[in-house]
Protein backbone atom coordinates (compact mmCIF):
# COMPACT_ATOMS: atom_id res chain seq x y z
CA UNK A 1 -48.55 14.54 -18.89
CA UNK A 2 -46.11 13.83 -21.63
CA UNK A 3 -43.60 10.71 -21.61
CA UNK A 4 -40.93 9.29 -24.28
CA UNK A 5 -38.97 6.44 -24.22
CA UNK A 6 -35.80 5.96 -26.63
CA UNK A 7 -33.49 3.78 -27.36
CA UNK A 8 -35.76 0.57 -27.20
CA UNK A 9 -34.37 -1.25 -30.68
CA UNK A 10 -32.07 -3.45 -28.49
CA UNK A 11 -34.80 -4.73 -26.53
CA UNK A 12 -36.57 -7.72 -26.38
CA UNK A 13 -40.65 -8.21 -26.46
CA UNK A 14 -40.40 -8.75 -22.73
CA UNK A 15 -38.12 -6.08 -22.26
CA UNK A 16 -40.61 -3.35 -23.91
CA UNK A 17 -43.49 -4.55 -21.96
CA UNK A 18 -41.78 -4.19 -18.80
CA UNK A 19 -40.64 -0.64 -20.07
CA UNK A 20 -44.48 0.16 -20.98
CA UNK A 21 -45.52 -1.08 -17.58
CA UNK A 22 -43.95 0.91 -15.55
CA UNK A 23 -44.48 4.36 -17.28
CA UNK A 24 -46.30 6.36 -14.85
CA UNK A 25 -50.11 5.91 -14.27
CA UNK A 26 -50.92 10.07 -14.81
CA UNK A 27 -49.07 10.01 -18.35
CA UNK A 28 -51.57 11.02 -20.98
CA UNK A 29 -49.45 11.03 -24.36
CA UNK A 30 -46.90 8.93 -24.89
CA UNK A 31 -44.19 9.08 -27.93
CA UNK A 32 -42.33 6.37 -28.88
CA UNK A 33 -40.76 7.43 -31.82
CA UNK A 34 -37.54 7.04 -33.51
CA UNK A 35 -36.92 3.26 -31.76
CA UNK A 36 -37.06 0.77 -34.48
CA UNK A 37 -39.81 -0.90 -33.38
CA UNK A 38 -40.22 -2.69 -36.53
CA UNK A 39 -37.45 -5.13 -35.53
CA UNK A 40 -39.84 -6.72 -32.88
CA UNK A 41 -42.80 -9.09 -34.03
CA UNK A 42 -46.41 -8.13 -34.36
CA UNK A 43 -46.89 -10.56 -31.17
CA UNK A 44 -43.91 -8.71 -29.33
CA UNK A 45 -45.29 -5.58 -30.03
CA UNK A 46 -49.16 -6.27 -29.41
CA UNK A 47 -48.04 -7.58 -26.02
CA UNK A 48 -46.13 -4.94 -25.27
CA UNK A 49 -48.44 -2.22 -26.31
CA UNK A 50 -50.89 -3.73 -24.12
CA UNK A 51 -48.92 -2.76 -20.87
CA UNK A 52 -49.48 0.93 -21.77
CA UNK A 53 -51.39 2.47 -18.96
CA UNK A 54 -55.16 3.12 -19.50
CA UNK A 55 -54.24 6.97 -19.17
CA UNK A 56 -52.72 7.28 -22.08
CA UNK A 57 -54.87 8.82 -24.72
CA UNK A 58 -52.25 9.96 -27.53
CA UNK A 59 -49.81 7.29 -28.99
CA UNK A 60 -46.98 8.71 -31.35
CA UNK A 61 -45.60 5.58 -33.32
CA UNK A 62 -43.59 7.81 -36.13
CA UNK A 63 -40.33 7.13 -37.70
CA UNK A 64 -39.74 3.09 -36.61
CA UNK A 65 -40.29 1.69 -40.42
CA UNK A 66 -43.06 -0.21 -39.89
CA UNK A 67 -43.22 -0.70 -43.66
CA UNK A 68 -41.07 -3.61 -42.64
CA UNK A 69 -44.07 -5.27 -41.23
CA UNK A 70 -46.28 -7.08 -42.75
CA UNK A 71 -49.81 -6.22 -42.80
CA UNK A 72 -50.65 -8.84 -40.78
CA UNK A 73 -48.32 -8.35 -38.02
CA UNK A 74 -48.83 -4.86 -38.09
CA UNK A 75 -52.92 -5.95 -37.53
CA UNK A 76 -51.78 -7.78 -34.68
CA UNK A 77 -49.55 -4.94 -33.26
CA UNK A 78 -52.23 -1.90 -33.44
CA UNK A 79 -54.66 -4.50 -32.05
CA UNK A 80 -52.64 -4.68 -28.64
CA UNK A 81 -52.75 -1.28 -28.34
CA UNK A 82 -55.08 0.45 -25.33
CA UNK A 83 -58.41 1.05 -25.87
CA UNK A 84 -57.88 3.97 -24.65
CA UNK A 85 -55.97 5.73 -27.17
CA UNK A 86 -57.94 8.12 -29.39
CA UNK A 87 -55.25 9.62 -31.31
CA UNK A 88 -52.39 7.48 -33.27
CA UNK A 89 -49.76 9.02 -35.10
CA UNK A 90 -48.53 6.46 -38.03
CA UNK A 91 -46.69 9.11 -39.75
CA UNK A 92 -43.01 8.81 -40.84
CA UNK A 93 -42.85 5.14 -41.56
CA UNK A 94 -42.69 4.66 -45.40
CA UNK A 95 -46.39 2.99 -45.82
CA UNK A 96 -45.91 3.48 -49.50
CA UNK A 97 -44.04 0.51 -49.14
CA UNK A 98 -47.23 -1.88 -48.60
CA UNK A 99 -49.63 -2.70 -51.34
CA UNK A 100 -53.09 -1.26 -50.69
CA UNK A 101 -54.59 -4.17 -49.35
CA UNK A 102 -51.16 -4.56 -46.74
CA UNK A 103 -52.75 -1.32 -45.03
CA UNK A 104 -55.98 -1.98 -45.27
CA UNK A 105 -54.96 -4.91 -43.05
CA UNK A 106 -53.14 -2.83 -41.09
CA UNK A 107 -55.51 -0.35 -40.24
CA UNK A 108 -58.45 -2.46 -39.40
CA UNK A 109 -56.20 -3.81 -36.19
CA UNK A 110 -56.39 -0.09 -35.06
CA UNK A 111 -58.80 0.32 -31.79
CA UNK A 112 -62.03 1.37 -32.34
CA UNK A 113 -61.42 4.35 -29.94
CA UNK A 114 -59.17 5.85 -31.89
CA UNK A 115 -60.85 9.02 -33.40
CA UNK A 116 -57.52 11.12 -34.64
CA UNK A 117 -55.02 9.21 -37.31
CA UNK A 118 -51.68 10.63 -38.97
CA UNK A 119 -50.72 9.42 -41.81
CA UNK A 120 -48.19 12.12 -42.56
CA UNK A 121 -44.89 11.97 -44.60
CA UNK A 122 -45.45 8.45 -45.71
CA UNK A 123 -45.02 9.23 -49.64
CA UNK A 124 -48.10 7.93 -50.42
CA UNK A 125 -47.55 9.46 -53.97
CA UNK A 126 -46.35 5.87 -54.65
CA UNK A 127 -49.89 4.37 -54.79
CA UNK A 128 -52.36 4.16 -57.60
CA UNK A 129 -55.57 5.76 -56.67
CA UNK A 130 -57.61 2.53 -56.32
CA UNK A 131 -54.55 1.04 -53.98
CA UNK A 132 -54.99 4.35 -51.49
CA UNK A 133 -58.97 3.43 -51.70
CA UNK A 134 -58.46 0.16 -50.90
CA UNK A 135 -55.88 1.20 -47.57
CA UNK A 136 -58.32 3.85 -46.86
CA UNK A 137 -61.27 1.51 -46.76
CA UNK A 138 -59.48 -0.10 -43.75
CA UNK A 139 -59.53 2.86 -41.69
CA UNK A 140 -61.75 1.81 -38.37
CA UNK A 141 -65.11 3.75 -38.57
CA UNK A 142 -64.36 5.53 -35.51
CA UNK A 143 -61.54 7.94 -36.68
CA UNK A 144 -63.05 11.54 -37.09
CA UNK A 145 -59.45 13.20 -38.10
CA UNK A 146 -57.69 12.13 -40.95
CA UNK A 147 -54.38 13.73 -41.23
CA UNK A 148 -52.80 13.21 -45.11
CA UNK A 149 -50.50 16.07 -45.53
CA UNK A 150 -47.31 15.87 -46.79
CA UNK A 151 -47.91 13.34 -48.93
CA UNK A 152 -46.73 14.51 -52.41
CA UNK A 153 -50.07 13.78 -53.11
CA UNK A 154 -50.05 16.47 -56.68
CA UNK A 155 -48.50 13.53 -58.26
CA UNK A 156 -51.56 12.07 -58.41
CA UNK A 157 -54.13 12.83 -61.01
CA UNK A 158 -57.22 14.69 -60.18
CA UNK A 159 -59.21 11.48 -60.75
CA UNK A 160 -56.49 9.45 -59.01
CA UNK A 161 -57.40 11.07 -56.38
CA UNK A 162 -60.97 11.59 -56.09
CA UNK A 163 -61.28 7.28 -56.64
CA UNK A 164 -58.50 7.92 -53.28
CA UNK A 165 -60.77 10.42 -51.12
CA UNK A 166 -63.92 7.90 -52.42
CA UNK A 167 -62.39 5.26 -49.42
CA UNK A 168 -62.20 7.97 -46.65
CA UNK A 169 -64.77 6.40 -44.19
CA UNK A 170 -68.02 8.08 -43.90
CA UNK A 171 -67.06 8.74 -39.93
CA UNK A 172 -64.03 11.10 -41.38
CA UNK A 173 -65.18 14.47 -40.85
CA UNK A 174 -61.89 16.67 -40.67
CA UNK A 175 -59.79 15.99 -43.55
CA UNK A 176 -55.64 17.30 -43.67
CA UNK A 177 -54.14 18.28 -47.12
CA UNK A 178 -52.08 20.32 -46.34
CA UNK A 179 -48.50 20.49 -47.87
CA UNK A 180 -49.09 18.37 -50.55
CA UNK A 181 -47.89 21.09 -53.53
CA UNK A 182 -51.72 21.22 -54.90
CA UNK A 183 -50.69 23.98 -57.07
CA UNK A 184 -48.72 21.90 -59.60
CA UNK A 185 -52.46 20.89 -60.40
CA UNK A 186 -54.99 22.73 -62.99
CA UNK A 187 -58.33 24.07 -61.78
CA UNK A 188 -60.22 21.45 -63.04
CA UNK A 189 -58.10 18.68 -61.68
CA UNK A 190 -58.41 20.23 -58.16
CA UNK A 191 -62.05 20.28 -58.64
CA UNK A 192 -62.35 16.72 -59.81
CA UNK A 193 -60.24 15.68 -56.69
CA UNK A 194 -62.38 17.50 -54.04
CA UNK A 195 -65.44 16.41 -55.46
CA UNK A 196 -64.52 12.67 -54.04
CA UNK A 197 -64.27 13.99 -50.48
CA UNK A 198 -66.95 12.41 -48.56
CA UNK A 199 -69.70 13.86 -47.61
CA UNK A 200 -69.09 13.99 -43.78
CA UNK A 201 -66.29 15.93 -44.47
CA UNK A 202 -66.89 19.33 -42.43
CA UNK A 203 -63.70 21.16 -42.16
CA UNK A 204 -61.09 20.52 -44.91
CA UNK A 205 -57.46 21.58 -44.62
CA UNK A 206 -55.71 23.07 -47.79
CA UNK A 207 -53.10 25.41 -46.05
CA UNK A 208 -49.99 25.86 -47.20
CA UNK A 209 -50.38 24.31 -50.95
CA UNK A 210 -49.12 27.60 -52.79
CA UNK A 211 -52.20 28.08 -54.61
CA UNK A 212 -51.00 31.48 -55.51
CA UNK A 213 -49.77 29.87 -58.28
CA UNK A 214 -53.55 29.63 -59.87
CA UNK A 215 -55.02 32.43 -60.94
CA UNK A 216 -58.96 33.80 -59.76
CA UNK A 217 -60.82 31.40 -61.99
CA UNK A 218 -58.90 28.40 -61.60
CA UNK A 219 -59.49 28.84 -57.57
CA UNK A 220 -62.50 29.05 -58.39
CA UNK A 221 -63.31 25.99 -60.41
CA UNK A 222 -61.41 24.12 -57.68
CA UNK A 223 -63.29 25.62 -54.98
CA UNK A 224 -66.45 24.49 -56.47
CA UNK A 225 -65.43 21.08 -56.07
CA UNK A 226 -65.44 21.17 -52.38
CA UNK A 227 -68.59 19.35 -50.70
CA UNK A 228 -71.40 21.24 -49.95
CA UNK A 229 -70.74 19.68 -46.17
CA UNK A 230 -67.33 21.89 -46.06
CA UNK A 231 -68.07 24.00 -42.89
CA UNK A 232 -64.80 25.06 -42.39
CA UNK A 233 -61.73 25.77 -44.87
CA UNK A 234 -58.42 26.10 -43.52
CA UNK A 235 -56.37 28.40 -46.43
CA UNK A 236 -53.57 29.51 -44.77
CA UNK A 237 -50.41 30.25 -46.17
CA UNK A 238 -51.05 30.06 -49.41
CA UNK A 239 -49.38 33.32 -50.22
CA UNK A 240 -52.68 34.48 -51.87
CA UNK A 241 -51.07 38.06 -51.55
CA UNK A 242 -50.00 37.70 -54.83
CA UNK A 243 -53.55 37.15 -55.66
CA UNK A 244 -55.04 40.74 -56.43
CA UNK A 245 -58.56 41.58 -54.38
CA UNK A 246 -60.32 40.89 -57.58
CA UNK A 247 -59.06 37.70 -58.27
CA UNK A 248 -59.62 36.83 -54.49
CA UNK A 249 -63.19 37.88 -54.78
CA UNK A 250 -63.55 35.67 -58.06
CA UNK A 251 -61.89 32.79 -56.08
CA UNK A 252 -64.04 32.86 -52.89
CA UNK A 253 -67.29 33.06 -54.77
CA UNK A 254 -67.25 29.80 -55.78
CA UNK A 255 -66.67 28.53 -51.78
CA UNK A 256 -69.43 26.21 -51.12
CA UNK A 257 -72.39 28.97 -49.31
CA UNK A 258 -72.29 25.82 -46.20
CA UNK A 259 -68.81 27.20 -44.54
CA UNK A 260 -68.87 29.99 -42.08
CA UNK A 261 -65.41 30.05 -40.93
CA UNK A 262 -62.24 30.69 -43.40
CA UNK A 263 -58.88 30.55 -42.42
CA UNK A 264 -56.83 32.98 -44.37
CA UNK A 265 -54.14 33.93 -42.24
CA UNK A 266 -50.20 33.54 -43.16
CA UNK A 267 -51.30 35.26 -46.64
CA UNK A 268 -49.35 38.45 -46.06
CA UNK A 269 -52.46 39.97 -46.97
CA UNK A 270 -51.89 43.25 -45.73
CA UNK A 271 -50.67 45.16 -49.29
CA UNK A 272 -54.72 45.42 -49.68
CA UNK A 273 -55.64 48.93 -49.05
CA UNK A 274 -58.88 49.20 -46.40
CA UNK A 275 -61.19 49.54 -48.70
CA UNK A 276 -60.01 46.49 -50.96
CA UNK A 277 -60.48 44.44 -47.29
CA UNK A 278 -64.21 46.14 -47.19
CA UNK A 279 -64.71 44.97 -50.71
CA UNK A 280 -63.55 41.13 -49.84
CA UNK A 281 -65.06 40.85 -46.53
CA UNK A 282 -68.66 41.84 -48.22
CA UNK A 283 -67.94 39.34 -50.94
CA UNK A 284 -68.31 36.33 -48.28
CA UNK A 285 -71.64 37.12 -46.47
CA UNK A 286 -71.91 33.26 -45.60
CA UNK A 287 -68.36 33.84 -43.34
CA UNK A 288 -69.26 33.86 -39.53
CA UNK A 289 -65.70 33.17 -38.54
CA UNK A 290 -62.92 34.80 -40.51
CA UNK A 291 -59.04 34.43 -39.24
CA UNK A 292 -56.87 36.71 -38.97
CA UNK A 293 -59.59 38.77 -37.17
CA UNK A 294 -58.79 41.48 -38.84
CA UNK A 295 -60.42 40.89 -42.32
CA UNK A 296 -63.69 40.51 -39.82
CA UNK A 297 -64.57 44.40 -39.75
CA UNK A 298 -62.59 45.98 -41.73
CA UNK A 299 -61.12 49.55 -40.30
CA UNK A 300 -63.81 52.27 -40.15
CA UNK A 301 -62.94 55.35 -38.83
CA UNK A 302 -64.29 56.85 -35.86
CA UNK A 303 -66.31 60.43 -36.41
CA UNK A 304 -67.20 63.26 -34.03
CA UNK A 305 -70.35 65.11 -33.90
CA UNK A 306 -69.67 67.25 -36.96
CA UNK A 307 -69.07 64.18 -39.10
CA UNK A 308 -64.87 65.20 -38.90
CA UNK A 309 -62.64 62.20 -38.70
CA UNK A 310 -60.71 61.96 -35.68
CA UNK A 311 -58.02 59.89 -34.68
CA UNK A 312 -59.06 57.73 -32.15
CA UNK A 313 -56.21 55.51 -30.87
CA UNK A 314 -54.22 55.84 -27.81
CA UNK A 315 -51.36 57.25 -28.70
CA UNK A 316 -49.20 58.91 -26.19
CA UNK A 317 -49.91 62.26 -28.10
CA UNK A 318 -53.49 61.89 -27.78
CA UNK A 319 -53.66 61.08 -24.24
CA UNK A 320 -50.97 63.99 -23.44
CA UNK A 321 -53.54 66.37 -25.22
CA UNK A 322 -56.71 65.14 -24.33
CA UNK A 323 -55.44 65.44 -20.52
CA UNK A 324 -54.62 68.79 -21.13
CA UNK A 325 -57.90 69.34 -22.81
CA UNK A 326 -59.48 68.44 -19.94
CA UNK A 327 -57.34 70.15 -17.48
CA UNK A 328 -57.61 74.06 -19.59
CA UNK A 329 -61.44 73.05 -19.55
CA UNK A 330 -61.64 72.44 -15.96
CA UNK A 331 -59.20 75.49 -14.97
CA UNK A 332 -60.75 78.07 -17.87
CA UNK A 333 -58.19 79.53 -20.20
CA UNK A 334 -59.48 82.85 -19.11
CA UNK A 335 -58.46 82.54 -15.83
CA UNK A 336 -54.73 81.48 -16.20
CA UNK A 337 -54.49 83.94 -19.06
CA UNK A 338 -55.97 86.65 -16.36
CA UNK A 339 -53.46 85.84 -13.69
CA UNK A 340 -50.61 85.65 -16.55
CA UNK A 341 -51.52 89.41 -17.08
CA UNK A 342 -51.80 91.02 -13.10
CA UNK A 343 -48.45 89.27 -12.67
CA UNK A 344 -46.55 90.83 -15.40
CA UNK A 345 -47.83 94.19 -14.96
CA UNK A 346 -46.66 93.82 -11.31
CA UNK A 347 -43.40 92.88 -12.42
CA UNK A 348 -42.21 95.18 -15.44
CA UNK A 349 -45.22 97.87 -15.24
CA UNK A 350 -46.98 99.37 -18.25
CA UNK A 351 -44.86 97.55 -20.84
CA UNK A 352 -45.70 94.22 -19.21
CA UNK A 353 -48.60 94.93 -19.37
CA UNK A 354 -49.26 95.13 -22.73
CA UNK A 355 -46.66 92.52 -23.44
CA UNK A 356 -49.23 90.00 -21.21
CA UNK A 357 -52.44 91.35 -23.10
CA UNK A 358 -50.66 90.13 -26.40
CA UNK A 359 -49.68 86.94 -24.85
CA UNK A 360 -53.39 86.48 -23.18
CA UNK A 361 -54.68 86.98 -26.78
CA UNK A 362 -52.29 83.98 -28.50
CA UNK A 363 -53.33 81.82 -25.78
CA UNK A 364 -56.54 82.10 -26.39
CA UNK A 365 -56.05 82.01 -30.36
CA UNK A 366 -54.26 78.73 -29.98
CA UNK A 367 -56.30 77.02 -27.55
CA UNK A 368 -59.03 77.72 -30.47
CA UNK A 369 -56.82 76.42 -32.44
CA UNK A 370 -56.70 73.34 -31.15
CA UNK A 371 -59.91 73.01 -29.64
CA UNK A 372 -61.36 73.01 -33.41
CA UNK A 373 -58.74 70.55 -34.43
CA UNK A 374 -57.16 73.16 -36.84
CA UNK A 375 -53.71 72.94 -35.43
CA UNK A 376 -52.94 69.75 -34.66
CA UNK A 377 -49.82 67.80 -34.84
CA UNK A 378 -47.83 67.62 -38.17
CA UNK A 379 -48.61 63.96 -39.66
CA UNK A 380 -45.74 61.47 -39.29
CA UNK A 381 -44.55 58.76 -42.14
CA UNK A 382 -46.17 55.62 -40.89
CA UNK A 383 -43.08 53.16 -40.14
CA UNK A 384 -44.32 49.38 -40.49
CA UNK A 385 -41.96 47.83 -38.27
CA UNK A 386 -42.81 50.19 -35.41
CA UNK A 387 -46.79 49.80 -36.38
CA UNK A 388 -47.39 53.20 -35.35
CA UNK A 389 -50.37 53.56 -38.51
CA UNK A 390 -53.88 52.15 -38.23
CA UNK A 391 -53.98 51.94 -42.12
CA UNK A 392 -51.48 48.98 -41.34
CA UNK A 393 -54.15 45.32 -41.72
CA UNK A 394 -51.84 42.32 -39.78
CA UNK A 395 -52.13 39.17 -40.90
């Protein structure tokens, strides 16, 4: 169960505990965000946080300026905090404003049992490389999911960076860069930077850094930074449509050969013809998972017996017909074409009966017709928006 509390600024370190106390027992995440929490002490805080019922297991402390701790108080504060909580969101609160060794502080009062930390919007683009090692280093071995996006972090240099990833803990095996406008770096840089990841790393997050903006071979040489241990890559909307199937293919060959699931949805992908997807999909043999699902088999087309293609969705057109197919099969042609004839000649006498012999002979011309599949429908204009085409690949 979810649970926030606002407008707590105005209250005093006794006052907040006795709010955290009585938030109900069955509350699993709790957000506490936007209340200016910074204006209590690290004490005030750590005692308060320590009233937080054992059933909470997701803590959202974002936007309350905690830069306006020190490093030391803020020790104190995450310290108080429920052992219970395994994911702490720290985003939103201008950490750019403590020196390196401030957040190392900081960090190393966070719970052991926290295994998910976001550090999100806190324009970390205002440390040196060394300083973001040094707050990095602080980060409690137990945290599994490092979230760093939105960080501005292409104002760094590609070695800046790499000496930054270098104090990821070891534990740190999902890794967030999203949103951090990546492309405003060259190839090489990008490759440099990955290269520091840590070796635990096993899925790595680069969606949405418009790296449409390199071309093929500058992918590439960034790619082949990644760690071998990359399992996963998250490239989503990266508006890699702009990319041609080529310069994709040149990209993704130089994807470590350890990840079996790429994300590549969000890339408006779907100007590639069917066989340019073909072509892509059998450039990454390594690729067990592949999003959007669609890039996963490709289209082929469906044959009959005699090697014709044949439409084989479920249009309303193809049921109607196929239900009549099976009705004129079931009834014989013959038959209702027989009956067609007797009646007429009952009806207008010699001249209806040779009218119905004529009309006996189209129906049985036709229904050859379309039992061949020479007359069949005239072919519509696909319309996008109505996705009435399976040459149409979503996204």
């Amino acid at each position: 169960m979810d649970y926030q509390l606002e407008n707590l600024c105005n209250k005093t370190g006794d006052e907040l505990a006795k709010a955290f106390a009585e938030i109900p027992a069955g509350v699993t995440s709790l957000n506490l965000a936007w209340n200016d929490l910074h204006k209590k002490t690290g004490d005030e805080l750590a005692k308060a946080f320590a009233k937080i019922p054992a059933s909470v297991t997701s803590l959202n402390l974002a936007w309350n300026n905690l830069h306006n701790k020190t490093g030391a108080e803020l020790a104190r504060a995450f310290a108080g905090i429920p052992a219970s909580v395994t994911s702490l969101d720290l985003s939103w609160n201008n950490l750019h404003n403590k020196t390196g060794a401030e957040l190392a502080q900081a960090f190393a009062g966070i719970p052991a049992g926290v295994t998910s930390l976001n550090l999100s919007w806190n324009n970390l683009l205002y440390k040196t490389g060394a300083e973001l090692a040094t707050a990095f280093a602080g980060i409690p071995a137990g945290v599994t999911s490092l979230n760093l996006s939105r960080n501005y972090l292409h104002s760094k240099t590609g070695a800046e960076l790499a000496t930054a990833f270098a104090g990821i803990p070891a534990g740190v095996t999902s890794l967030d860069l999203s949103r951090n406008d990546l492309d405003s770096k060259t190839g090489a840089e990008l490759a440099t930077a990955f290269a520091g990841i840590p070796a635990g790393v096993t899925s790595l997050d680069l969606s949405h850094n418009d790296l449409c903006n390199k071309t093929g071979v500058e992918l590439a040489i960034a790619f082949a930074g990644i760690p071998a241990s990359v399992t996963s890559l998250d490239l989503r909307g990266n508006n890699l449509r702009d990319k041609t199937c080529d310069e994709l293919i040149t990209a993704f060959a130089r994807i470590p050969a350890g990840v079996t699931s790429l994300n590549l949805s969000g890339n408006n992908l779907e100007r590639l013809s069917e066989e340019e997807i073909n072509k892509l999909r059998k450039s990454l043999p390594n690729i067990k998972t592949i999003q959007p699902t669609s890039l996963g088999t490709g289209f082929p087309k469906v044959k009959n017996n005699a090697g014709i293609v044949v439409n084989s969705t479920s249009s309303p057109m193809n049921i109607n017909m196929q239900i009549l197919g099976g009705f004129m099969a079931v009834v014989g042609c013959t038959a209702v074409a027989t009956a067609f004839i007797f009646l007429n000649a009952a009806t207008c006498g010699a001249a209806g009966l040779v009218v119905a012999g004529l009309g006996m002979a189209s129906i049985l011309v036709g229904v050859g017709l379309f039992a061949t599949g020479t007359c069949r429908p005239p072919k519509t204009t696909p319309i996008k928006s109505l996705d009435n085409s399976d040459s149409f690949v979503h996204l």
